[in-house]
C-alpha atoms as a PDB file:
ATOM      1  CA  UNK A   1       4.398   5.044  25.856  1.00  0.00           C
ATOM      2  CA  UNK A   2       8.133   4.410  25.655  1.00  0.00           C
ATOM      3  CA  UNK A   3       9.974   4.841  29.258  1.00  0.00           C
ATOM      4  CA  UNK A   4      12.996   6.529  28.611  1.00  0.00           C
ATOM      5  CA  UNK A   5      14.477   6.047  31.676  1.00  0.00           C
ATOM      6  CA  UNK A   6      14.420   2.549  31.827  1.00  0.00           C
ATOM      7  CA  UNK A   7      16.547  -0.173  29.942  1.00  0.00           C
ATOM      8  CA  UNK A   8      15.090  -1.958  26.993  1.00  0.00           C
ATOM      9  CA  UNK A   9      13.566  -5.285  27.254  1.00  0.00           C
ATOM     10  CA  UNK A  10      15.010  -6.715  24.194  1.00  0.00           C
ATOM     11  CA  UNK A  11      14.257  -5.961  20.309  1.00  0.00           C
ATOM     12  CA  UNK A  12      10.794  -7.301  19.487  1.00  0.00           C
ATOM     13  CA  UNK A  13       9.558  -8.406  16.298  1.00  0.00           C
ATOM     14  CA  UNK A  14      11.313  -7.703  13.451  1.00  0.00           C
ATOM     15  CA  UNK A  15      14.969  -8.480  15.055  1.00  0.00           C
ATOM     16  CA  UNK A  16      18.105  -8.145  12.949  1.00  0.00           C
ATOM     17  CA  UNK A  17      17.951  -5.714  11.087  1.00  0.00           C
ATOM     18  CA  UNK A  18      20.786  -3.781  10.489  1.00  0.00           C
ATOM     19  CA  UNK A  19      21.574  -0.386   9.932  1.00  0.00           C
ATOM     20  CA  UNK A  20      24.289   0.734   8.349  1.00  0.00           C
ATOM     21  CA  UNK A  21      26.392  -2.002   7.176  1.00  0.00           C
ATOM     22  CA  UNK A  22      28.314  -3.414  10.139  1.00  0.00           C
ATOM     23  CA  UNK A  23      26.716  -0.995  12.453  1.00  0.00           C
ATOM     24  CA  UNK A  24      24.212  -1.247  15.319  1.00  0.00           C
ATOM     25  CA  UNK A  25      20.358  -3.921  15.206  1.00  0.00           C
ATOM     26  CA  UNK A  26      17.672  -2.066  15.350  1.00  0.00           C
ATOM     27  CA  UNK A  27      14.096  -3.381  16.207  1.00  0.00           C
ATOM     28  CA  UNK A  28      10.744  -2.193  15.000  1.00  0.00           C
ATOM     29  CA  UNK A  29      10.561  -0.702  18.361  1.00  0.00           C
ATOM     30  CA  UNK A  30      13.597   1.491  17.068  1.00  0.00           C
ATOM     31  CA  UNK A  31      15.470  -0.021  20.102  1.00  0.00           C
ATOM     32  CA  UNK A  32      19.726  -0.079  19.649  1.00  0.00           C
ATOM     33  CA  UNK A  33      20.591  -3.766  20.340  1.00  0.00           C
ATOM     34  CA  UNK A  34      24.095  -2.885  22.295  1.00  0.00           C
ATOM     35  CA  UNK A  35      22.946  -0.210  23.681  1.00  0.00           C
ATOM     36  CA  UNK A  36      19.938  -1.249  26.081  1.00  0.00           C
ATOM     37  CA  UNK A  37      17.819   2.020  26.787  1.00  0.00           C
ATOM     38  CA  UNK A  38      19.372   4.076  24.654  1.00  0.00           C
ATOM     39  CA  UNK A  39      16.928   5.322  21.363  1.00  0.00           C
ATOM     40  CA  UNK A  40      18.410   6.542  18.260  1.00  0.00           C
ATOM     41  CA  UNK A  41      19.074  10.203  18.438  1.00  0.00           C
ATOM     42  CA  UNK A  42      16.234  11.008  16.006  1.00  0.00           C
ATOM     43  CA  UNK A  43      14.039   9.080  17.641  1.00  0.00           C
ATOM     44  CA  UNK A  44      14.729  11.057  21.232  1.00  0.00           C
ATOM     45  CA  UNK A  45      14.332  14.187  19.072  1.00  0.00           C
ATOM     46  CA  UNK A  46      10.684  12.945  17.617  1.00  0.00           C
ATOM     47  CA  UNK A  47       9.694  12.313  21.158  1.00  0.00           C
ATOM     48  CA  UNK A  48      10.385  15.257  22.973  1.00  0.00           C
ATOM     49  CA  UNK A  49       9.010  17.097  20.391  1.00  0.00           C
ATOM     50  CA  UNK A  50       5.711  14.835  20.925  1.00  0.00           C
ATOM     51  CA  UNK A  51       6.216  15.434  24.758  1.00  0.00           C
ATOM     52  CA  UNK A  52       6.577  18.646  24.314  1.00  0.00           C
ATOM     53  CA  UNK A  53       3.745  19.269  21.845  1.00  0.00           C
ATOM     54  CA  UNK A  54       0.845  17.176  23.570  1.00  0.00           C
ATOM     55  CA  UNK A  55       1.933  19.315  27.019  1.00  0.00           C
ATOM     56  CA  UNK A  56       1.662  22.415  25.102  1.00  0.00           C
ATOM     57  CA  UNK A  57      -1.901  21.120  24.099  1.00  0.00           C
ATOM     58  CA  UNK A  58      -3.337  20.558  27.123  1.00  0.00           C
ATOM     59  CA  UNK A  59      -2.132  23.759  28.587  1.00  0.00           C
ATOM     60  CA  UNK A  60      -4.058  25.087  25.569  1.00  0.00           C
ATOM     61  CA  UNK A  61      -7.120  22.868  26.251  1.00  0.00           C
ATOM     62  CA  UNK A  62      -7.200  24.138  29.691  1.00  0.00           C
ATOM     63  CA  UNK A  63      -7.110  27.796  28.503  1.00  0.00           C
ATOM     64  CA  UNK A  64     -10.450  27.028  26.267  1.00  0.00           C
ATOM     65  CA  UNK A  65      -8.399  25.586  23.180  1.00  0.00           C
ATOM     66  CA  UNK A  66      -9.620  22.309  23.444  1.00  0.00           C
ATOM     67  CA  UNK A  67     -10.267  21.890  19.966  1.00  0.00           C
ATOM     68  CA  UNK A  68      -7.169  23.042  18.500  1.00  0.00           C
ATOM     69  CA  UNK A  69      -4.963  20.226  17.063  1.00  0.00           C
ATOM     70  CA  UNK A  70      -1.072  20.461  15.992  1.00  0.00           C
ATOM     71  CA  UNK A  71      -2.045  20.930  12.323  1.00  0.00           C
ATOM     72  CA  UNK A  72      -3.619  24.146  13.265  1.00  0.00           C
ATOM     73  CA  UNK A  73      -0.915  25.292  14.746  1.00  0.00           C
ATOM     74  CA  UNK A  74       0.942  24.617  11.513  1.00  0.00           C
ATOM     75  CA  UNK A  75      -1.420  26.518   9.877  1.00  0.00           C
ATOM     76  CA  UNK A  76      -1.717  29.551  12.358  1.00  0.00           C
ATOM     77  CA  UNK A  77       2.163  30.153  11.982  1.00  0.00           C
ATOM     78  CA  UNK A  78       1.535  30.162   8.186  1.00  0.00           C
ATOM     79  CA  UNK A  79      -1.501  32.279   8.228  1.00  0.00           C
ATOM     80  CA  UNK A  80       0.445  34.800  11.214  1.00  0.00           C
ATOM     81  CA  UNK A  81       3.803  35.334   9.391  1.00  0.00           C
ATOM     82  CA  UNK A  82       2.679  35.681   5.877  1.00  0.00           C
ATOM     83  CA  UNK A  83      -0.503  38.025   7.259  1.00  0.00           C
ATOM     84  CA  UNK A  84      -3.021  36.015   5.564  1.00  0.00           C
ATOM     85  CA  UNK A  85      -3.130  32.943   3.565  1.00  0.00           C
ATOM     86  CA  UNK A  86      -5.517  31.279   0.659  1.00  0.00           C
ATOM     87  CA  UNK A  87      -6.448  27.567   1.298  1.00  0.00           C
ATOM     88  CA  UNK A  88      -4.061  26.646  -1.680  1.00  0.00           C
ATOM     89  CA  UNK A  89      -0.998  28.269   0.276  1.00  0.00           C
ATOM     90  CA  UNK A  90      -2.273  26.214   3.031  1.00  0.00           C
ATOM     91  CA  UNK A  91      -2.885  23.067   1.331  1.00  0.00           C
ATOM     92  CA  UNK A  92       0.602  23.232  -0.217  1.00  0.00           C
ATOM     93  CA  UNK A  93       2.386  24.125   3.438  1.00  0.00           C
ATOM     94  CA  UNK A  94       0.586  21.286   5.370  1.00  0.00           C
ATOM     95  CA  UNK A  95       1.198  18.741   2.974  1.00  0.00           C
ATOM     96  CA  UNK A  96      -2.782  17.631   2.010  1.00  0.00           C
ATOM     97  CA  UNK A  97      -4.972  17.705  -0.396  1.00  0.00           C
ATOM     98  CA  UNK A  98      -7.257  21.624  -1.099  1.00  0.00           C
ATOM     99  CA  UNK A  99      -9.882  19.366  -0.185  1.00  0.00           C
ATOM    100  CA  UNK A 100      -8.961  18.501   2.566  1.00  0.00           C
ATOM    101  CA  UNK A 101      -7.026  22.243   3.709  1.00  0.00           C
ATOM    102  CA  UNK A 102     -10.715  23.397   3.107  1.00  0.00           C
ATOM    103  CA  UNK A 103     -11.813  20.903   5.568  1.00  0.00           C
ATOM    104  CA  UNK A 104      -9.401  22.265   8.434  1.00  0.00           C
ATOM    105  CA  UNK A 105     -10.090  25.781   7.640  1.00  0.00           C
ATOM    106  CA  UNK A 106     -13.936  25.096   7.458  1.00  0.00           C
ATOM    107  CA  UNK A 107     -13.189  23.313  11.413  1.00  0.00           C
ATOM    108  CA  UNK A 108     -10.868  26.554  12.107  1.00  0.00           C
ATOM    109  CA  UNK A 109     -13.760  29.112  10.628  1.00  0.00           C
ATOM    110  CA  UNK A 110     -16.741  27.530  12.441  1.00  0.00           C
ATOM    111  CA  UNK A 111     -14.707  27.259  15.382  1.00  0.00           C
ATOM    112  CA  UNK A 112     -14.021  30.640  15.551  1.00  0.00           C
ATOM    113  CA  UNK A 113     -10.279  30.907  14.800  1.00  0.00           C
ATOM    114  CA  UNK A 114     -10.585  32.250  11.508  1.00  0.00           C
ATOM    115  CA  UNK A 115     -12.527  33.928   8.651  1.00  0.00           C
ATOM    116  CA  UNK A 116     -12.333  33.734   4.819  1.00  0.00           C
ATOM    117  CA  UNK A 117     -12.063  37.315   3.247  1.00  0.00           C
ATOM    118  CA  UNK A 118     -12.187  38.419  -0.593  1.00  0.00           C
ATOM    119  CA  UNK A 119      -9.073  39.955  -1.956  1.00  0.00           C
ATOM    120  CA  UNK A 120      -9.615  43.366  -3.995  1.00  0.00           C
ATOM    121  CA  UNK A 121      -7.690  42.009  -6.687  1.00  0.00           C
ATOM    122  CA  UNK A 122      -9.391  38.982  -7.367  1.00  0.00           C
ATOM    123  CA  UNK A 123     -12.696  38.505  -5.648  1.00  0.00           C
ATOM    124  CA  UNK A 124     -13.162  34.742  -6.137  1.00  0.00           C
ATOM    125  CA  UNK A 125      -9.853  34.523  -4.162  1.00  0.00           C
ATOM    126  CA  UNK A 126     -10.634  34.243  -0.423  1.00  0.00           C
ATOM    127  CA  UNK A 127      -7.394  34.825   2.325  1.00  0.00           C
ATOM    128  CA  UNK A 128      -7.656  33.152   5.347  1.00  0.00           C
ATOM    129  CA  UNK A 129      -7.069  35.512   8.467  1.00  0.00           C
ATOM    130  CA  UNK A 130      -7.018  35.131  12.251  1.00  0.00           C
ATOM    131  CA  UNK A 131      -9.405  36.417  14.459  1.00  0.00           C
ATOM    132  CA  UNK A 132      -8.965  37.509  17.769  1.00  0.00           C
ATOM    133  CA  UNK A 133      -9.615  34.301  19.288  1.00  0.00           C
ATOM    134  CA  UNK A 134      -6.727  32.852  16.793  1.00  0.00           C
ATOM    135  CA  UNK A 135      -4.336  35.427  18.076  1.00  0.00           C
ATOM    136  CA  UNK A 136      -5.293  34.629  21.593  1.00  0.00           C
ATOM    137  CA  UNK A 137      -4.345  30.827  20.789  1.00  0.00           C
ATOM    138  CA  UNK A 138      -1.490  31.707  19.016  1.00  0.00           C
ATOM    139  CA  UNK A 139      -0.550  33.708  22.243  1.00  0.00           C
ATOM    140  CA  UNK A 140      -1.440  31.299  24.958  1.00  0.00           C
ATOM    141  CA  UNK A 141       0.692  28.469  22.669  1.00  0.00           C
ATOM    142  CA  UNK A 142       4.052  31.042  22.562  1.00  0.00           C
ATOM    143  CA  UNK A 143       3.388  31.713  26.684  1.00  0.00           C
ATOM    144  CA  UNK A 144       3.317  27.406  26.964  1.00  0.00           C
ATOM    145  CA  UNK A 145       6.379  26.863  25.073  1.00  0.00           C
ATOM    146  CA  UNK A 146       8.396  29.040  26.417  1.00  0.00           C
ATOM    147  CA  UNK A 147       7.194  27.959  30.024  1.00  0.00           C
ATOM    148  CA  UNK A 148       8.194  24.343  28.114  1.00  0.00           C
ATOM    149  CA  UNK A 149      11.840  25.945  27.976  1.00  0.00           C
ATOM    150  CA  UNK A 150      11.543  27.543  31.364  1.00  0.00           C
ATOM    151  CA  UNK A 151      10.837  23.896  33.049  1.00  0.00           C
ATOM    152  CA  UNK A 152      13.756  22.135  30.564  1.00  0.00           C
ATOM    153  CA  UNK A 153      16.440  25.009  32.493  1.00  0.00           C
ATOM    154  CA  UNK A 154      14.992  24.068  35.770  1.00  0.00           C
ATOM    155  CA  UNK A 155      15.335  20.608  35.075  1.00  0.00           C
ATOM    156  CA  UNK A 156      18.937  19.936  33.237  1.00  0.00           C
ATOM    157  CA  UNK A 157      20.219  23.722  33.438  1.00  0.00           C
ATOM    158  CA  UNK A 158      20.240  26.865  31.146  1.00  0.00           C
ATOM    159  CA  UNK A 159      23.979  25.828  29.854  1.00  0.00           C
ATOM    160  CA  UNK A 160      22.491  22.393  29.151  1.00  0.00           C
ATOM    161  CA  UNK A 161      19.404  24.215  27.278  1.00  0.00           C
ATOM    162  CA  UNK A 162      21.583  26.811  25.518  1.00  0.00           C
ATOM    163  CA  UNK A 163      24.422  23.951  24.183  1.00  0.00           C
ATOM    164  CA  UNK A 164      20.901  21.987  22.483  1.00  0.00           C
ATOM    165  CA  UNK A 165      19.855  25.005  21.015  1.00  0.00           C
ATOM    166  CA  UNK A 166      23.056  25.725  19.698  1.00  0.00           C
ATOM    167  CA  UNK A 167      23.292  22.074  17.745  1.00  0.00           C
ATOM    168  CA  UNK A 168      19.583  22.020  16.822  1.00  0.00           C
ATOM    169  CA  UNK A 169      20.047  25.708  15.123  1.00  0.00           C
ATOM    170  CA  UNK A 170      23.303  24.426  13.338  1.00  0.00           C
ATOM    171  CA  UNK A 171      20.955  21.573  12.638  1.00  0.00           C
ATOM    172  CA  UNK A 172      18.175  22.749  10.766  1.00  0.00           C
ATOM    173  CA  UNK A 173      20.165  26.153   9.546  1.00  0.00           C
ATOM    174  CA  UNK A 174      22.237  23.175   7.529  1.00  0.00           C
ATOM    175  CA  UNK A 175      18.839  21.991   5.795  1.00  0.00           C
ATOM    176  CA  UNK A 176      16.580  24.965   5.835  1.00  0.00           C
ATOM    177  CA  UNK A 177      17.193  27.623   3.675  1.00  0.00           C
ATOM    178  CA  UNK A 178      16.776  31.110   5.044  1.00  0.00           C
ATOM    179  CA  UNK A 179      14.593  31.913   2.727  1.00  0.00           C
ATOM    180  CA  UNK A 180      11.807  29.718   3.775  1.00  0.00           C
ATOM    181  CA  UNK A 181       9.691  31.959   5.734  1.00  0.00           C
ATOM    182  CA  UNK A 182       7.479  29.095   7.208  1.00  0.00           C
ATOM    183  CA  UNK A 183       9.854  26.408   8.292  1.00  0.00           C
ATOM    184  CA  UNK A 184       7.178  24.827  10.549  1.00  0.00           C
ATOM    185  CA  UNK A 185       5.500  22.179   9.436  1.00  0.00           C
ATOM    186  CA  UNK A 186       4.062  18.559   9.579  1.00  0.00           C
ATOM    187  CA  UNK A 187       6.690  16.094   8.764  1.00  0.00           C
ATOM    188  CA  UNK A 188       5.728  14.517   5.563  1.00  0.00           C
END
């Protein structure tokens, strides 16, 4: 685990290359030579999400979630905003294979999160809802992120807080087009 708090040791293997034309070394450790501690701004951004994320988890593994793994989530918000979802929507969304989206929903069904229902309109189609015990996940996740926010004011301030929300919505409303009515998912 990277110590953000403490000053870099010195770039690693991999040394010199640079980024940018005349502009900072990075290592493979994605250390700034120049700038000892300091990580790349995406980099910070990848790893409090991480932080964030496995937190989130483990709240949700002691709640009874314990098998629930970030590319659920993925697929719950997909499944909860468009009120249902075939394992072809969900393949596309998450990035894999329909073999392999049949795989995580077969996990999700015999787990308990989900079930596979025939449409009227096409019966070999099957949707993928949420039960109640996916709703209850996909509550007890919203009640840990936002106590995830709560502990971020406590810790730097809610002007601090508010100022990074600010950027990161100018951010992503830059390269996300309204329109997209899932914008969470897996990096690919």
């Amino acid at each position: 685990m990277v110590a953000l708090n403490e000053p870099a040791s010195g770039l690693g293997p991999g040394d010199g290359e640079v980024v940018g034309g005349d502009g900072p070394v990075v290592g493979d450790t994605g250390v700034v030579a120049g700038a000892p501690g300091r990580l790349p701004l995406p980099a910070l951004l990848a790893l409090a999400t991480r932080v964030v994320t496995e937190s989130v988890h483990h709240g949700l593994a002691e709640q009874g979630f314990a098998d629930i793994r970030p590319a659920h989530g993925y697929a719950f918000s997909l499944i909860a905003m468009r009120g249902g979802a075939t394992g072809v929507v969900i393949a596309a969304h998450l990035g894999m294979t329909k073999q392999s989206a049949k795989v995580l929903i077969d996990q999700l069904q015999d787990a308990g999160y989900v079930t596979r229902e025939r449409t009227d309109r096409d019966r070999r189609t099957r949707v993928v809802q949420l039960t109640d015990r996916g709703w209850a996940c996909i509550q007890a996740g919203t009640r840990l992120w936002a106590e995830s926010e709560a502990d971020l004011r406590k810790v730097v301030g809610g002007q601090s807080v508010e100022t990074a929300r600010q950027v990161l919505e100018h951010l992503v409303g830059t390269h996300i087009s309204p329109d997209d009515a899932t914008p969470l998912r897996p990096p690919r």
